[in-house]
Protein backbone atom coordinates (compact mmCIF):
# COMPACT_ATOMS: atom_id res chain seq x y z
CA UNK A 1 11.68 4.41 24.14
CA UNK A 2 10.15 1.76 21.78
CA UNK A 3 11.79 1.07 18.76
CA UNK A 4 9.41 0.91 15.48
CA UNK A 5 11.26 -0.94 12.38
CA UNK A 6 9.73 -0.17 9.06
CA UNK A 7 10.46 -2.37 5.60
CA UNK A 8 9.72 -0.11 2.58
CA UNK A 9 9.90 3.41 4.64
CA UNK A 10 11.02 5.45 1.30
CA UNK A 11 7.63 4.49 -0.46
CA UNK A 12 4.58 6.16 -0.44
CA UNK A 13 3.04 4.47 2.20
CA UNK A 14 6.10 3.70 4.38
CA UNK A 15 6.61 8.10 4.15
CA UNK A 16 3.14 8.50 5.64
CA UNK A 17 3.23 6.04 8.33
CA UNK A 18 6.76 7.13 9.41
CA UNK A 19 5.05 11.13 9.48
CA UNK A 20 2.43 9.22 11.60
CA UNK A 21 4.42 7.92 13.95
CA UNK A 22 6.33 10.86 14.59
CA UNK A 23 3.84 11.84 17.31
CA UNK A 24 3.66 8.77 19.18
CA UNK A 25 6.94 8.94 21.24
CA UNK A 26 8.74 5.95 19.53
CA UNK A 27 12.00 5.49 17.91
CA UNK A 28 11.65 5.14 13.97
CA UNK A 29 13.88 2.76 12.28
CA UNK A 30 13.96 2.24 8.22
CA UNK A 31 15.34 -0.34 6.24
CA UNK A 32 16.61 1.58 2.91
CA UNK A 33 17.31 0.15 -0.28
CA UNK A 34 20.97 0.55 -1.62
CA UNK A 35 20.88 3.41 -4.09
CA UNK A 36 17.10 3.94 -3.29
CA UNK A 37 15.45 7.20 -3.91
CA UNK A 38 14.57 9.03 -0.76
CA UNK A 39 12.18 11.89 -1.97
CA UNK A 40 9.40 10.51 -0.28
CA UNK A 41 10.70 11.10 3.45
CA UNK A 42 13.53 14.23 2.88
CA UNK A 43 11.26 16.44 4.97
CA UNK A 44 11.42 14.31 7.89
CA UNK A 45 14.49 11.91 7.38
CA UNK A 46 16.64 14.06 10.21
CA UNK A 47 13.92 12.45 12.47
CA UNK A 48 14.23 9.10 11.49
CA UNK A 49 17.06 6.24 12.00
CA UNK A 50 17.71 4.44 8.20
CA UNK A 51 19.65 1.24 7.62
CA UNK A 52 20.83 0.48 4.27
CA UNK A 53 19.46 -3.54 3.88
CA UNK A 54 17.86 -5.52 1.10
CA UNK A 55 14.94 -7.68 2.10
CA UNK A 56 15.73 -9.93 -0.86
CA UNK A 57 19.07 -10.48 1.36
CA UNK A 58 18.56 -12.83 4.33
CA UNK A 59 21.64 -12.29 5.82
CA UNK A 60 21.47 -7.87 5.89
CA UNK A 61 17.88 -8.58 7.67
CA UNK A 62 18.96 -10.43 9.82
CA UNK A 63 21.54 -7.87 10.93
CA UNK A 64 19.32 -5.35 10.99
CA UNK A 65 16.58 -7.27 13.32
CA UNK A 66 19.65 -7.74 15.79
CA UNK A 67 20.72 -4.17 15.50
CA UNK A 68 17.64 -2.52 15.97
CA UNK A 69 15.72 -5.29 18.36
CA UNK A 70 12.43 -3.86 17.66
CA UNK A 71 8.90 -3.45 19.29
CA UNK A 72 7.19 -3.44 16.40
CA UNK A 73 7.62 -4.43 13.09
CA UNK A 74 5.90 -2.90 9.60
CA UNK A 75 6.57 -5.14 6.48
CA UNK A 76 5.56 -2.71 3.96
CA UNK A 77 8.13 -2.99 1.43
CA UNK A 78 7.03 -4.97 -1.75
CA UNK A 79 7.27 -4.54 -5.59
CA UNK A 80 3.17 -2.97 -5.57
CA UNK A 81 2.58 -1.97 -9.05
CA UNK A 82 0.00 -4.50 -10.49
CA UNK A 83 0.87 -3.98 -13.96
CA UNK A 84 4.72 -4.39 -13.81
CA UNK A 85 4.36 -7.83 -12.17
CA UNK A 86 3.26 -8.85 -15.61
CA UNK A 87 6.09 -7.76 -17.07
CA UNK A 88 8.56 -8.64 -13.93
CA UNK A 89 6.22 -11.90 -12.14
CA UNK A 90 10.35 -13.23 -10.93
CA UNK A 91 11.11 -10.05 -9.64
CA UNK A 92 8.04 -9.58 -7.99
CA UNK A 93 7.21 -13.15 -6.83
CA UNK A 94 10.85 -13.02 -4.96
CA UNK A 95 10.73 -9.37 -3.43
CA UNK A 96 7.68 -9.95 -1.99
CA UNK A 97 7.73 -13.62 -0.85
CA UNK A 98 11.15 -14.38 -0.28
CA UNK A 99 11.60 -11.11 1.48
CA UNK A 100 8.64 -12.07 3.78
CA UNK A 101 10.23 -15.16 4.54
CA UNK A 102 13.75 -13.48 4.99
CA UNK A 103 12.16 -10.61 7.35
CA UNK A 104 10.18 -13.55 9.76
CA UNK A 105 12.96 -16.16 9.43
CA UNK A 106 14.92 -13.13 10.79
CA UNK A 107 12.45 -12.27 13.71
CA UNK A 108 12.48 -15.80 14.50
CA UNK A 109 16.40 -16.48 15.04
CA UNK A 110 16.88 -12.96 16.65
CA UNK A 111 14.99 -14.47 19.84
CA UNK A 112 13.14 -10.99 20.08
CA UNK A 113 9.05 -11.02 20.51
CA UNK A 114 8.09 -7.85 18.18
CA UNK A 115 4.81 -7.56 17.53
CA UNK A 116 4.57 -7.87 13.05
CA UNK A 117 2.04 -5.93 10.86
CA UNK A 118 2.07 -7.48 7.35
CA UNK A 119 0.52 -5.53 4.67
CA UNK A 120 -1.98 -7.44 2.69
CA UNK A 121 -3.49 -6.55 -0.50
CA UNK A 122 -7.74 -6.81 -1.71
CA UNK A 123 -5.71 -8.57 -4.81
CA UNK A 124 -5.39 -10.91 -2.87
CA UNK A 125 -9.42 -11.28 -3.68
CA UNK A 126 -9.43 -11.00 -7.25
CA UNK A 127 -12.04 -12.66 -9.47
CA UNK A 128 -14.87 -11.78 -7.10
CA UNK A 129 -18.85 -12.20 -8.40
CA UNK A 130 -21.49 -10.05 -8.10
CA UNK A 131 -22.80 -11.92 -4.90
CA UNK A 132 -19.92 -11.73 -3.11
CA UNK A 133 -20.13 -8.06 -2.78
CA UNK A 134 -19.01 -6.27 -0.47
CA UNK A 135 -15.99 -8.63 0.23
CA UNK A 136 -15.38 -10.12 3.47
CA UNK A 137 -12.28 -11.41 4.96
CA UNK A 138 -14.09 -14.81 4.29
CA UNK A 139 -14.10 -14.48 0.82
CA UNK A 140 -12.56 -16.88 -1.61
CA UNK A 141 -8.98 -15.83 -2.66
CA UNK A 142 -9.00 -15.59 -6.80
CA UNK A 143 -5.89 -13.55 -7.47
CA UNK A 144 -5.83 -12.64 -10.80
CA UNK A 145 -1.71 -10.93 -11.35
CA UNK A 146 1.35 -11.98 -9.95
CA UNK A 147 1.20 -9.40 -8.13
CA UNK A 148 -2.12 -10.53 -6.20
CA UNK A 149 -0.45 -14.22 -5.96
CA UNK A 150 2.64 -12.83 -4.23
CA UNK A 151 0.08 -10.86 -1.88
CA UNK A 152 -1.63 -14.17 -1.03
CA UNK A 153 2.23 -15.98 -0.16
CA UNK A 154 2.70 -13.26 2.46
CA UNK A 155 -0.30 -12.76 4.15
CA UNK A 156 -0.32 -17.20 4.46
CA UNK A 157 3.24 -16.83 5.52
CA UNK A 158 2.12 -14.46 8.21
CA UNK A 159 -0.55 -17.08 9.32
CA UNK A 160 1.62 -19.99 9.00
CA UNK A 161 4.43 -18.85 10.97
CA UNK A 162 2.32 -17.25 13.29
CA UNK A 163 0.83 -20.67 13.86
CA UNK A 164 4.07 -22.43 13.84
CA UNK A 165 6.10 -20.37 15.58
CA UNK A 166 4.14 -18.11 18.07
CA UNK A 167 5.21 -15.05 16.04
CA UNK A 168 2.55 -11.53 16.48
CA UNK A 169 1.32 -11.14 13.34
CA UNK A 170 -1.20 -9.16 12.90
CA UNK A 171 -2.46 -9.18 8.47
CA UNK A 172 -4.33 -6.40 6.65
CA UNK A 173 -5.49 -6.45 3.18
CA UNK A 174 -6.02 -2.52 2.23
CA UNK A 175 -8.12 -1.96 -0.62
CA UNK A 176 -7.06 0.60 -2.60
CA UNK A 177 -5.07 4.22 -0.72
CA UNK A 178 -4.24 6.99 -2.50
CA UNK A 179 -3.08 10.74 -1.78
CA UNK A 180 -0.20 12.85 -1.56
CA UNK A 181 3.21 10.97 -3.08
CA UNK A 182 1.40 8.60 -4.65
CA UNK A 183 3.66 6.98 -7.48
CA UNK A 184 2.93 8.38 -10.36
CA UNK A 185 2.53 4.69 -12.61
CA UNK A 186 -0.55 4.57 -9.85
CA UNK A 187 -4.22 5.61 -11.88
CA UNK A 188 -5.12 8.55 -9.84
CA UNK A 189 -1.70 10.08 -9.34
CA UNK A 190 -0.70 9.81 -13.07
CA UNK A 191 -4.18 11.30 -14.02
CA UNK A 192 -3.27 13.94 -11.26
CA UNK A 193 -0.05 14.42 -12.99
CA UNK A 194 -1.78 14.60 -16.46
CA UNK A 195 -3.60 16.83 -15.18
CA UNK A 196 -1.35 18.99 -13.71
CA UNK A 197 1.12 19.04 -17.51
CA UNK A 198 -2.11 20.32 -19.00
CA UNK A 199 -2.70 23.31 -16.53
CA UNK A 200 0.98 24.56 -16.81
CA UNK A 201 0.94 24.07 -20.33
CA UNK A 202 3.45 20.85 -20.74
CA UNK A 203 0.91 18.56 -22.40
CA UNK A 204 -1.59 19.65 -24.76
CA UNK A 205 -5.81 18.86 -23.22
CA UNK A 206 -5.29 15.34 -23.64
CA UNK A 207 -5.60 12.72 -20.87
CA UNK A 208 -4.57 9.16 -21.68
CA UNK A 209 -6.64 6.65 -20.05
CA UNK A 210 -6.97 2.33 -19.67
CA UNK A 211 -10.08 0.71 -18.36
CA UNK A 212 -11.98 2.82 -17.09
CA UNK A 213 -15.01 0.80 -16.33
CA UNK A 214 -13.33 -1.24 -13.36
CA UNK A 215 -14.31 0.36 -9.78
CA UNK A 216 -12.53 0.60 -7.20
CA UNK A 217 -12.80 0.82 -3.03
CA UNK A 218 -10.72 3.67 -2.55
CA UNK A 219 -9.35 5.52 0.70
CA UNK A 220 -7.11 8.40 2.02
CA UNK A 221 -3.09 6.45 3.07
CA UNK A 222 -3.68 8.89 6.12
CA UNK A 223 -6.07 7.07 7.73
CA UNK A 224 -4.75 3.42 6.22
CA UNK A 225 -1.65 4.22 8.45
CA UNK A 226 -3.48 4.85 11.25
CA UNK A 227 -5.27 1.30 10.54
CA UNK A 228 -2.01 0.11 10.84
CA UNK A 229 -1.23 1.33 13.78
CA UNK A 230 -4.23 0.39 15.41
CA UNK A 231 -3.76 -3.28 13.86
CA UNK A 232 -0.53 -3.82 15.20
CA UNK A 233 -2.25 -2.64 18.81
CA UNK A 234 -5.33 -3.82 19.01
CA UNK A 235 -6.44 -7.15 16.68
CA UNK A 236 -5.58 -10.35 17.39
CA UNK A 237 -2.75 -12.03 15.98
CA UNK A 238 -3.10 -14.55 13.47
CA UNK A 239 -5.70 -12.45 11.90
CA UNK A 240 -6.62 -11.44 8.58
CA UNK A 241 -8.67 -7.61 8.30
CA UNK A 242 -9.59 -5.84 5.30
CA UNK A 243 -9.29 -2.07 5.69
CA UNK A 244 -11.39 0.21 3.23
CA UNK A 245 -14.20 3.05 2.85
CA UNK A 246 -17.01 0.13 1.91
CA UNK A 247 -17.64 2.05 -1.04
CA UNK A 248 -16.67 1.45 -5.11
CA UNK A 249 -15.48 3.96 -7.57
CA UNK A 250 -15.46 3.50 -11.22
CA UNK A 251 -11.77 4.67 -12.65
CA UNK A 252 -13.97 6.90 -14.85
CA UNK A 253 -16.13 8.47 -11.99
CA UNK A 254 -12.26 9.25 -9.95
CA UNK A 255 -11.03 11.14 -13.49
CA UNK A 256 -14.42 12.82 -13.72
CA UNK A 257 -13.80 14.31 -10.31
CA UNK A 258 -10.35 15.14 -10.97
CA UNK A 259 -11.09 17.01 -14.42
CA UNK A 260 -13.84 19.34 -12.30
CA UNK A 261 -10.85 20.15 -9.79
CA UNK A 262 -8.69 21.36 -12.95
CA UNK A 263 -8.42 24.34 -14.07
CA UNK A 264 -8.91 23.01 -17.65
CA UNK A 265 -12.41 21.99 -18.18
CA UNK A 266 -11.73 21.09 -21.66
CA UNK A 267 -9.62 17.62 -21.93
CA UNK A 268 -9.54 15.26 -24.37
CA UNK A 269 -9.69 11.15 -22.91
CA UNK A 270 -7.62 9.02 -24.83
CA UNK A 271 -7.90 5.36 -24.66
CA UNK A 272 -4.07 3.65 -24.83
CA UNK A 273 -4.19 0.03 -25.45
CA UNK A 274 -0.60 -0.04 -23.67
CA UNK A 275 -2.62 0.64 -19.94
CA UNK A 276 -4.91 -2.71 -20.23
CA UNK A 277 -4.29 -5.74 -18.21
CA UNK A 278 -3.77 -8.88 -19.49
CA UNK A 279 -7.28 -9.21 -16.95
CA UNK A 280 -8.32 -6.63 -14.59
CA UNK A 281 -10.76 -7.37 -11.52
CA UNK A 282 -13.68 -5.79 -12.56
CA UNK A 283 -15.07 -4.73 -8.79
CA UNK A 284 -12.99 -4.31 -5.52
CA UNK A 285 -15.40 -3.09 -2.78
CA UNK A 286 -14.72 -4.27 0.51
CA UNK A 287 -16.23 -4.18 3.83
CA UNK A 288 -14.39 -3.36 6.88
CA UNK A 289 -17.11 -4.22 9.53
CA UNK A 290 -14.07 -6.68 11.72
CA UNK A 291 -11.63 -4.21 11.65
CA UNK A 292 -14.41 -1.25 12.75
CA UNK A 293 -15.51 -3.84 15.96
CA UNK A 294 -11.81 -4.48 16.70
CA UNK A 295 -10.15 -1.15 16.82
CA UNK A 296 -13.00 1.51 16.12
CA UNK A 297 -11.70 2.83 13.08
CA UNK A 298 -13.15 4.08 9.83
CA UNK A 299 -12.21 6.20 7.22
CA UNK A 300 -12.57 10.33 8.06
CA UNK A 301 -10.55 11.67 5.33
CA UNK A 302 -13.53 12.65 2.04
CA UNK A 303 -12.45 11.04 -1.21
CA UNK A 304 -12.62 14.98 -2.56
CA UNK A 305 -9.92 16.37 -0.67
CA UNK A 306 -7.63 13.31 -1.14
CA UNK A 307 -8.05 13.80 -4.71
CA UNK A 308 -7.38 17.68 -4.18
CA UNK A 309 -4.74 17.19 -2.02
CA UNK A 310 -2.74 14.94 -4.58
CA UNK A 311 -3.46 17.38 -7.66
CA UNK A 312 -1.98 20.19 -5.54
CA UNK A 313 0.79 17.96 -5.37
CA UNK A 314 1.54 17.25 -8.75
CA UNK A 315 0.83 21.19 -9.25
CA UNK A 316 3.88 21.81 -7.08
CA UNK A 317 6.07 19.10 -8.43
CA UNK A 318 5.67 19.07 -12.56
């Protein structure tokens, strides 16, 4: 049986893929995080093989590449909250770079020939202009957080030692997934969440917003796995492929929708200078047309029932 080794399995996405891959007849490995929080994959962690490792630490990579040898290889783990790489730009700059480095530098001395999905960001794209819409995997890279910068070191790393080395690396840059387990610092889960105080009566009709002017590309992390599993199959290595619905959201047209779900019509927004961005990318809308010739995917999941689907989710947790 093939082995699957994923970085970052106890996150959101890194839950959903591993439910993904459940049916496709492959052993599921799991690098875990000492004293990280396993919520995210309880349901299904009897199914799955997890090895406590650090990808900040070379040397526990390493170890695990060796131990697990594996077919395929999903970096997903990363410090992905835009705003906190303000406030943490070290922290973030080393999880996600250095431990790209550590994880390849491992592949690389293990003498093993996995084939490597690295998870990209549309950060990466940043400051993009009106002309430039929708963005291409041609466009101009303009990160504007550390964050987006740290996005930009991996997916180059990918390239570069795919170029250098021989390594299969395949690179995505997903614009922006949401849904069930979504972290609730993340702007529709912690509206969801809002949300979801007001209808049991926690939080008085009050929803506490940032900027909600920027838009957004949004889609469903179900069918963003099953980009990636399609990536790491089917595109060429080397490559760079945005994955995305094509279309934009304003942050304000997403709470809209989530207020007519509620069963509170009346709610209060409440602007809270503490959720701006030192600079927020004003438009993210990306278009997926390589990815779609490649591998034949596009989204299927409506932005409606993702959004349902995560409010019933915070109904059931708060």
């Amino acid at each position: 049986m093939e082995r699957v080794l994923i970085t970052g399995i106890t996150g959101f996405v890194g839950s959903h893929l591993s439910e993904f891959l459940l049916d496709k007849n492959v052993e599921i490995y799991g690098i875990e995080r000492w004293r990280s929080k396993t919520e995210n994959i309880d349901h299904i962690k009897d199914k799955l093989k997890l090895i406590k490792a650090d990808v900040r630490d070379a040397h526990s990579i390493e170890n695990v590449i060796k131990k697990v040898e594996p077919n395929y290889i999903f970096h997903l783990a990363a410090q992905s909250f835009v705003p906190m790489s303000w406030n943490a730009p070290i922290e973030t700059l080393e999880t996600n770079i250095i431990g790209t480095v550590n994880l390849l530098e491992g592949v690389r001395k293990s003498e093993i020939d996995p084939k490597i999905h690295i998870a990209g960001s549309s950060e990466e794209y940043g400051m993009v202009y009106p002309n430039e819409l929708p963005i291409k995997e041609t466009n101009p890279l303009r990160p504007l957080s550390p964050y987006g910068v740290s996005k930009v070191a991996q997916d180059r790393l990918g390239y570069q030692y795919h170029k250098s080395y021989g390594l299969k690396i395949v690179i995505t840059r997903a614009f922006n997934h949401t849904g069930p387990r979504r972290g609730e610092a993340f702007v529709t889960s912690n509206f969801s969440k809002q949300i979801a105080e007001i209808e049991k009566g926690i939080k008085k009709p009050e929803i506490s917003v940032g900027n909600l002017e920027a838009k957004r590309d949004f889609t469903d992390v179900r069918d963003i796995v099953k980009g990636y599993w399609l990536a790491i199959n089917k595109c060429e290595y080397g490559e760079v492929y945005n994955l995305c619905s094509g279309k934009a959201r304003s942050i304000k047209d997403v709470l809209d929708l989530l207020i007519s779900l509620s069963k509170v019509k009346k709610i209060k927004i409440v602007q809270d200078p503490s959720r701006m961005r030192p600079s927020d990318v004003p438009i993210l809308q990306g278009d997926f047309t390589k990815f779609h010739e490649r591998t034949g995917w596009k989204p299927e999941i409506p932005f409606e029932k993702t959004m349902k689907d995560l409010l019933d989710y915070w109904r059931n947790k708060v």
